[in-house]
N, C-alpha and C. Protein backbone atom coordinates (compact mmCIF):
# COMPACT_ATOMS: atom_id res chain seq x y z
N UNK A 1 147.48 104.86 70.06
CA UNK A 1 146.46 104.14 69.34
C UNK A 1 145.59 103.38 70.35
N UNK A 2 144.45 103.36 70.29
CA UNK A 2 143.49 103.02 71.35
C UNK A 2 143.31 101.43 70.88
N UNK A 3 142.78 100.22 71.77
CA UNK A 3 143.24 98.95 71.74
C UNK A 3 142.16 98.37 72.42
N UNK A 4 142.00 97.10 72.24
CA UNK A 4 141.68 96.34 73.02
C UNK A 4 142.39 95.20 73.58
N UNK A 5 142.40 95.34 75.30
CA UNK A 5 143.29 94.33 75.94
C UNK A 5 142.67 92.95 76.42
N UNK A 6 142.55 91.35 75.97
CA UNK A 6 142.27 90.47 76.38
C UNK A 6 143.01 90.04 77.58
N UNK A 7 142.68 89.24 78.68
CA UNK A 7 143.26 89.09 80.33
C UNK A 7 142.60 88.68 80.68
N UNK A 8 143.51 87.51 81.83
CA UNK A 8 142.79 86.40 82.71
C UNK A 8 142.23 87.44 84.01
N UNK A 9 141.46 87.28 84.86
CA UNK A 9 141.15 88.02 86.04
C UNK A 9 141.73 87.02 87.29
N UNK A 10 141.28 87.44 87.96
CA UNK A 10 142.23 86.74 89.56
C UNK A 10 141.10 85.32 89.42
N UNK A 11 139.43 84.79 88.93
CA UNK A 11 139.47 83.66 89.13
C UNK A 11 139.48 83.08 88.13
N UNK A 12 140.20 83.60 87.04
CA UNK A 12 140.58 82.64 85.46
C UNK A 12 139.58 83.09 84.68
N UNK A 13 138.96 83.75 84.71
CA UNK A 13 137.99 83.97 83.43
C UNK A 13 138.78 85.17 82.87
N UNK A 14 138.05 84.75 81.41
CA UNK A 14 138.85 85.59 80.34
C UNK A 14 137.98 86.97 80.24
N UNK A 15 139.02 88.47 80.38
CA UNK A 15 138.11 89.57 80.19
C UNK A 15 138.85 90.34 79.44
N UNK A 16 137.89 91.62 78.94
CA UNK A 16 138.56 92.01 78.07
C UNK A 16 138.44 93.65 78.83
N UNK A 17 139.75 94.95 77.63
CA UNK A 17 139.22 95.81 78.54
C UNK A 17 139.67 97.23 77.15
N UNK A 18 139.10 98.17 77.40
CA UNK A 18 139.27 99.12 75.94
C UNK A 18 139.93 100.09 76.52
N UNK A 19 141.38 100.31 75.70
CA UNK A 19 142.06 101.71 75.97
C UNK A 19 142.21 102.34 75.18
N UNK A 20 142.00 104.26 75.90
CA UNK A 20 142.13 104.75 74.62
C UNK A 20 143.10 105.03 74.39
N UNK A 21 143.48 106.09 73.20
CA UNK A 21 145.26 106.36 72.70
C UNK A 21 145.68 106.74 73.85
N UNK A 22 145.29 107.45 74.78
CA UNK A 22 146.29 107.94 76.17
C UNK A 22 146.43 107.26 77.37
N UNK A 23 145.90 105.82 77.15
CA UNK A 23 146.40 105.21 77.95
C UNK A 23 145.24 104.57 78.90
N UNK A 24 144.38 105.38 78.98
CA UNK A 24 143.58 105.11 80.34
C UNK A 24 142.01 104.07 79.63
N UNK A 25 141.71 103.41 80.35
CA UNK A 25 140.79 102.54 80.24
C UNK A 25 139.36 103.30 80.09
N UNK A 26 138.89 102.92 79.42
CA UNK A 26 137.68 103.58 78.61
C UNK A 26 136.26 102.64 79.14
N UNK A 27 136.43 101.12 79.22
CA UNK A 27 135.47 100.00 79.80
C UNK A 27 135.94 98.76 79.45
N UNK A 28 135.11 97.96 80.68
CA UNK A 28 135.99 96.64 81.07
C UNK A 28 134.70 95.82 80.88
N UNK A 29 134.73 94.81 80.63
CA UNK A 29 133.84 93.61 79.95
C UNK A 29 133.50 92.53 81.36
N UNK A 30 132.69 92.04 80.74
CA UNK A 30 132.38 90.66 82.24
C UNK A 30 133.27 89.62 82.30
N UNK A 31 133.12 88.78 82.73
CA UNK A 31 134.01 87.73 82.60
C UNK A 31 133.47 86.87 81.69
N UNK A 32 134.15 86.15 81.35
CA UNK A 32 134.21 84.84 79.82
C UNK A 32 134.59 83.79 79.98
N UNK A 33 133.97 82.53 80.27
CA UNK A 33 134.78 81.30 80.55
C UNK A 33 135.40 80.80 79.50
N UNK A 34 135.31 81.10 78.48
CA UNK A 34 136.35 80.80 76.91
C UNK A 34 136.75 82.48 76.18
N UNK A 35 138.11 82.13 75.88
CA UNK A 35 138.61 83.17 75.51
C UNK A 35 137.96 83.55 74.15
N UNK A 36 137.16 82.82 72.96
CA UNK A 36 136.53 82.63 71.95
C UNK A 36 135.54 83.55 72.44
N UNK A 37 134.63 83.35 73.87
CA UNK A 37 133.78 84.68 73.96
C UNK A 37 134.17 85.86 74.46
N UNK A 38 135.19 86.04 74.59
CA UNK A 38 135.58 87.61 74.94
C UNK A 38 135.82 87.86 73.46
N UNK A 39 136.65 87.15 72.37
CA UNK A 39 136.64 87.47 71.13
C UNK A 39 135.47 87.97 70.67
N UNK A 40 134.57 87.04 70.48
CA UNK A 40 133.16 87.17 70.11
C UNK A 40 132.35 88.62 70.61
N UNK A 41 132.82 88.94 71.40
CA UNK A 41 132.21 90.27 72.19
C UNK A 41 133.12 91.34 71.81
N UNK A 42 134.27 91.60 71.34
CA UNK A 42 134.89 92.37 71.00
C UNK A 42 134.76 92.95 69.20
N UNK A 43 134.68 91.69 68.72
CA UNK A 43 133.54 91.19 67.54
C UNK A 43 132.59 92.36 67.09
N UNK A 44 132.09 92.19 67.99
CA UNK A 44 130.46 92.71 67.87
C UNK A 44 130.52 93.36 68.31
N UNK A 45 131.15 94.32 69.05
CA UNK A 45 131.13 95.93 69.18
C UNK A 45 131.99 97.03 68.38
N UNK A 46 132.90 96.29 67.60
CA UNK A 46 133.06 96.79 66.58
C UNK A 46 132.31 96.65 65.64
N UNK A 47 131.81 96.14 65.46
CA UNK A 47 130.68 95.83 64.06
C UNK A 47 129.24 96.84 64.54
N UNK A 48 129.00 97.01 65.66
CA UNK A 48 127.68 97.74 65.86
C UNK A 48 127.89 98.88 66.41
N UNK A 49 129.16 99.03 67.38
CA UNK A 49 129.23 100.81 67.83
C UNK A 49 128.87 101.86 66.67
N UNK A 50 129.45 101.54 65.52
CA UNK A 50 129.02 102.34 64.86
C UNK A 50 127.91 103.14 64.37
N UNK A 51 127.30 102.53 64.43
CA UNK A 51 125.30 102.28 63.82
C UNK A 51 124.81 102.40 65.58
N UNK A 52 125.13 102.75 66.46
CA UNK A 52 124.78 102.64 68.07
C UNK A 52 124.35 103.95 67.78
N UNK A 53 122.69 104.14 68.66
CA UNK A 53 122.05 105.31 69.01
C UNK A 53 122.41 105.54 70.55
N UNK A 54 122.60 107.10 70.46
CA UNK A 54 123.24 107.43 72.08
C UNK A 54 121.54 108.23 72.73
N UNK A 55 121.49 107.00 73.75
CA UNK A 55 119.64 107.95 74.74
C UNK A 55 120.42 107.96 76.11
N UNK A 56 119.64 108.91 76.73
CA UNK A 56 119.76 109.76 77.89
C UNK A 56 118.55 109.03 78.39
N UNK A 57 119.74 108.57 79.69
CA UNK A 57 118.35 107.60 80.94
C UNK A 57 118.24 108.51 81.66
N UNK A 58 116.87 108.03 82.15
CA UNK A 58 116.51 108.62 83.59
C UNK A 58 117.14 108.51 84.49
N UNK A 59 117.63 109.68 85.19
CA UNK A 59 118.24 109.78 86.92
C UNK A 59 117.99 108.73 87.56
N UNK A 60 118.47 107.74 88.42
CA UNK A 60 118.10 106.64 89.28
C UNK A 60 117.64 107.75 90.51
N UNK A 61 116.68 106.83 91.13
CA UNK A 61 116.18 107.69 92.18
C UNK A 61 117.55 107.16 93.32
N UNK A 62 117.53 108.87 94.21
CA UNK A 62 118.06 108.88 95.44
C UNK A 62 118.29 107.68 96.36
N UNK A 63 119.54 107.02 96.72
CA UNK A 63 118.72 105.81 97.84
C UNK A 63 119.04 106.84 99.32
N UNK A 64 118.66 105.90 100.12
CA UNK A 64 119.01 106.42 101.74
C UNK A 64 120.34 106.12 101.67
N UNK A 65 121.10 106.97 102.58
CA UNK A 65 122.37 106.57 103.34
C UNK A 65 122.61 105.28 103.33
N UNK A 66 123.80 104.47 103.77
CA UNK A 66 123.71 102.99 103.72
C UNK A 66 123.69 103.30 105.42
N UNK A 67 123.26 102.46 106.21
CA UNK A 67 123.63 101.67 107.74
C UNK A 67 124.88 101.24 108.06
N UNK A 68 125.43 101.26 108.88
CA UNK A 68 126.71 100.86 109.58
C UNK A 68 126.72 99.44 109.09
N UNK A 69 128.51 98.97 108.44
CA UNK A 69 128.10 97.64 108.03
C UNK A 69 128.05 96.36 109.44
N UNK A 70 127.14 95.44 109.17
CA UNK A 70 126.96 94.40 110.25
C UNK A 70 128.56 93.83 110.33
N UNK A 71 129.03 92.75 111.75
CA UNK A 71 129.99 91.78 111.37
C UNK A 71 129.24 90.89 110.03
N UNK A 72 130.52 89.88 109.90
CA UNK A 72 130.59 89.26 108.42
C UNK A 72 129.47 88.01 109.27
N UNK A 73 129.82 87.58 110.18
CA UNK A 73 128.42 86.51 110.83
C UNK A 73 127.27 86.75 110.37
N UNK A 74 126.74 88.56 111.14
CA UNK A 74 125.49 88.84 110.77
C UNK A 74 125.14 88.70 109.04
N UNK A 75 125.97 89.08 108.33
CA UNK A 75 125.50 88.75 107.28
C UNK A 75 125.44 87.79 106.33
N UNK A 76 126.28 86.82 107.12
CA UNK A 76 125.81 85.50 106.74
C UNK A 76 124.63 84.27 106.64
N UNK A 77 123.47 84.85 107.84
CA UNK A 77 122.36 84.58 108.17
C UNK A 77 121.54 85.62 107.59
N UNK A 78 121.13 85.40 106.27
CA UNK A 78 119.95 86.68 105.81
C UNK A 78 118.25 86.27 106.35
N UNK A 79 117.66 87.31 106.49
CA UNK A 79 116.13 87.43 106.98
C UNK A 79 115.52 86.81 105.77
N UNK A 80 114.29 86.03 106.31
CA UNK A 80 113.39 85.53 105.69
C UNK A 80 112.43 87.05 104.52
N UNK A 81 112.45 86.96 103.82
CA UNK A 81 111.49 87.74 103.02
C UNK A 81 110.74 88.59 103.87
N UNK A 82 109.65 87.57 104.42
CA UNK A 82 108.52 87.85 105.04
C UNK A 82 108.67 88.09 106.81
N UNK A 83 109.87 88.18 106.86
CA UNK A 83 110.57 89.03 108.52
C UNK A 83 110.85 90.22 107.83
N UNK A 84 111.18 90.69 106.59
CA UNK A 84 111.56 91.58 106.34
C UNK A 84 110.39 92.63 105.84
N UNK A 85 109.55 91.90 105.34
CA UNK A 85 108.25 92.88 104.99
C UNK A 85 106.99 93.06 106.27
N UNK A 86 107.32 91.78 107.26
CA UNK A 86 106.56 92.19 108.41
C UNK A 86 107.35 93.84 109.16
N UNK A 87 108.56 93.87 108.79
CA UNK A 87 109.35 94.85 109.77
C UNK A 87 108.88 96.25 109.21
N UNK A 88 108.83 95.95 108.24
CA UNK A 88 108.48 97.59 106.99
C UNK A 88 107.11 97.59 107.34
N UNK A 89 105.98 96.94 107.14
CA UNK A 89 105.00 96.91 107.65
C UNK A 89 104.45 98.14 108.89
N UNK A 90 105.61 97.10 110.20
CA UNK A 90 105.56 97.16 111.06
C UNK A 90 105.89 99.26 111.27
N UNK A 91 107.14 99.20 110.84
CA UNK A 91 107.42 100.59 111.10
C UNK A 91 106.95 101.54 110.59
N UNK A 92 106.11 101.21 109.11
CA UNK A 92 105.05 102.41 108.33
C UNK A 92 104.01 102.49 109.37
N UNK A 93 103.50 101.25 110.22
CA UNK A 93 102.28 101.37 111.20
C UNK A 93 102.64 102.80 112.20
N UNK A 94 103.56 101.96 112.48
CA UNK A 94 104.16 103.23 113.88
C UNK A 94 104.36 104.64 113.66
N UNK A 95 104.72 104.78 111.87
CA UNK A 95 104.67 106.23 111.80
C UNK A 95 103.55 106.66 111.66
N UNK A 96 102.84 105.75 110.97
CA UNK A 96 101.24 107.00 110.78
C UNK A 96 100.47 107.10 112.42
N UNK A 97 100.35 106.39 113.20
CA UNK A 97 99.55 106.89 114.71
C UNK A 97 100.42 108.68 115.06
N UNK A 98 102.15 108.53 114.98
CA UNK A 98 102.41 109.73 115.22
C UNK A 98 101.76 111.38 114.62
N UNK A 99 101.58 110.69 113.24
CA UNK A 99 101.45 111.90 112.16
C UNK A 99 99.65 112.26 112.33
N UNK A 100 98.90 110.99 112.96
CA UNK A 100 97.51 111.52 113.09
C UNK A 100 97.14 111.72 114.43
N UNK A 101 98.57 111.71 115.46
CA UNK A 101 98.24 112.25 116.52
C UNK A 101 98.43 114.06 117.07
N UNK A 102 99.14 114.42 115.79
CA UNK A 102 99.67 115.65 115.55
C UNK A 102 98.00 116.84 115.72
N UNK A 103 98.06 117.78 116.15
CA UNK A 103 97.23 118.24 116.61
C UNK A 103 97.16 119.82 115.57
N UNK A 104 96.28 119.99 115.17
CA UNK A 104 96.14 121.49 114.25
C UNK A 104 96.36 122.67 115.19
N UNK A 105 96.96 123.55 114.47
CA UNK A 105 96.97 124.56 115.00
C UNK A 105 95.66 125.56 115.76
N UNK A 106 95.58 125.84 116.67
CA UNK A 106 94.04 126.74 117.58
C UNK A 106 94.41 127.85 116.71
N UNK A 107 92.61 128.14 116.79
CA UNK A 107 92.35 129.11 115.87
C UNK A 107 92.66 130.23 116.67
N UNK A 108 93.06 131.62 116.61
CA UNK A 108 93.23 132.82 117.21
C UNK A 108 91.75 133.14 117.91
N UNK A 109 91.16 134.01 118.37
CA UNK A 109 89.61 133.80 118.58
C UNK A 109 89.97 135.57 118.42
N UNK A 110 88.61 135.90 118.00
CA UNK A 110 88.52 137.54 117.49
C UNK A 110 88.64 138.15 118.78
N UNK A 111 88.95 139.36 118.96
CA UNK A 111 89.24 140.29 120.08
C UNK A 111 87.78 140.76 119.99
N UNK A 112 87.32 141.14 121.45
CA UNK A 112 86.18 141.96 121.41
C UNK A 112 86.15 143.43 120.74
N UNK A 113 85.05 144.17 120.46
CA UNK A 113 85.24 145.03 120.24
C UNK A 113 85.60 146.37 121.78
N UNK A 114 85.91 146.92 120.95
CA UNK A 114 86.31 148.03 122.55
C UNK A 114 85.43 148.62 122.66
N UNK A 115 85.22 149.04 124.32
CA UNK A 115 83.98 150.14 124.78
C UNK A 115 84.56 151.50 124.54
């Protein structure tokens, strides 16, 4: 029989989590600083799953690879906004001189005619 499980998490907030009849967890809820709102949320998804329209999202676009992660220092000091949009700036500049220094292909030139 499929269930819902109420539970403290490791920093005390109350969460909740849905299993189905075989056991395995189906989805897990946010955290709740009163156990009254994990009730409240359990509440109300029984009362509306039912009447719930199912839509098909759009694909998230592709991201890049991630970067090697920094030490925990480096990322304790985050960049100013505007160090960060001078840098993007900076490196879209540098690619376009390459791409308009790129040179077209020479045209073949016609062969004479033969004597």
């Amino acid at each position: 029989m499929s269930k819902f499980e109420i539970y403290k998490d490791k920093k005390g907030e109350t969460r909740f989590r849905y299993r189905a009849s075989n056991g395995e967890i189906v989805f897990s809820s946010e955290g709740y600083k009163a156990k009254a709102s994990a009730t409240k949320a359990i509440e109300s998804i029984k009362k509306n799953a039912a009447t719930a329209t199912v839509e098909e999202a759009a694909a998230p676009a592709k991201k890049a690879p991630a970067k090697a992660a920094k030490p925990a220092a480096a990322k304790a000091k985050a960049a100013p906004a505007k160090s960060i949009a001078k840098k993007v700036v900076a490196r879209a500049a540098a690619a376009k001189p390459a791409a308009a220094k790129a040179k077209p292909a020479a045209k073949a030139k016609p062969k004479a005619p033969a004597k």
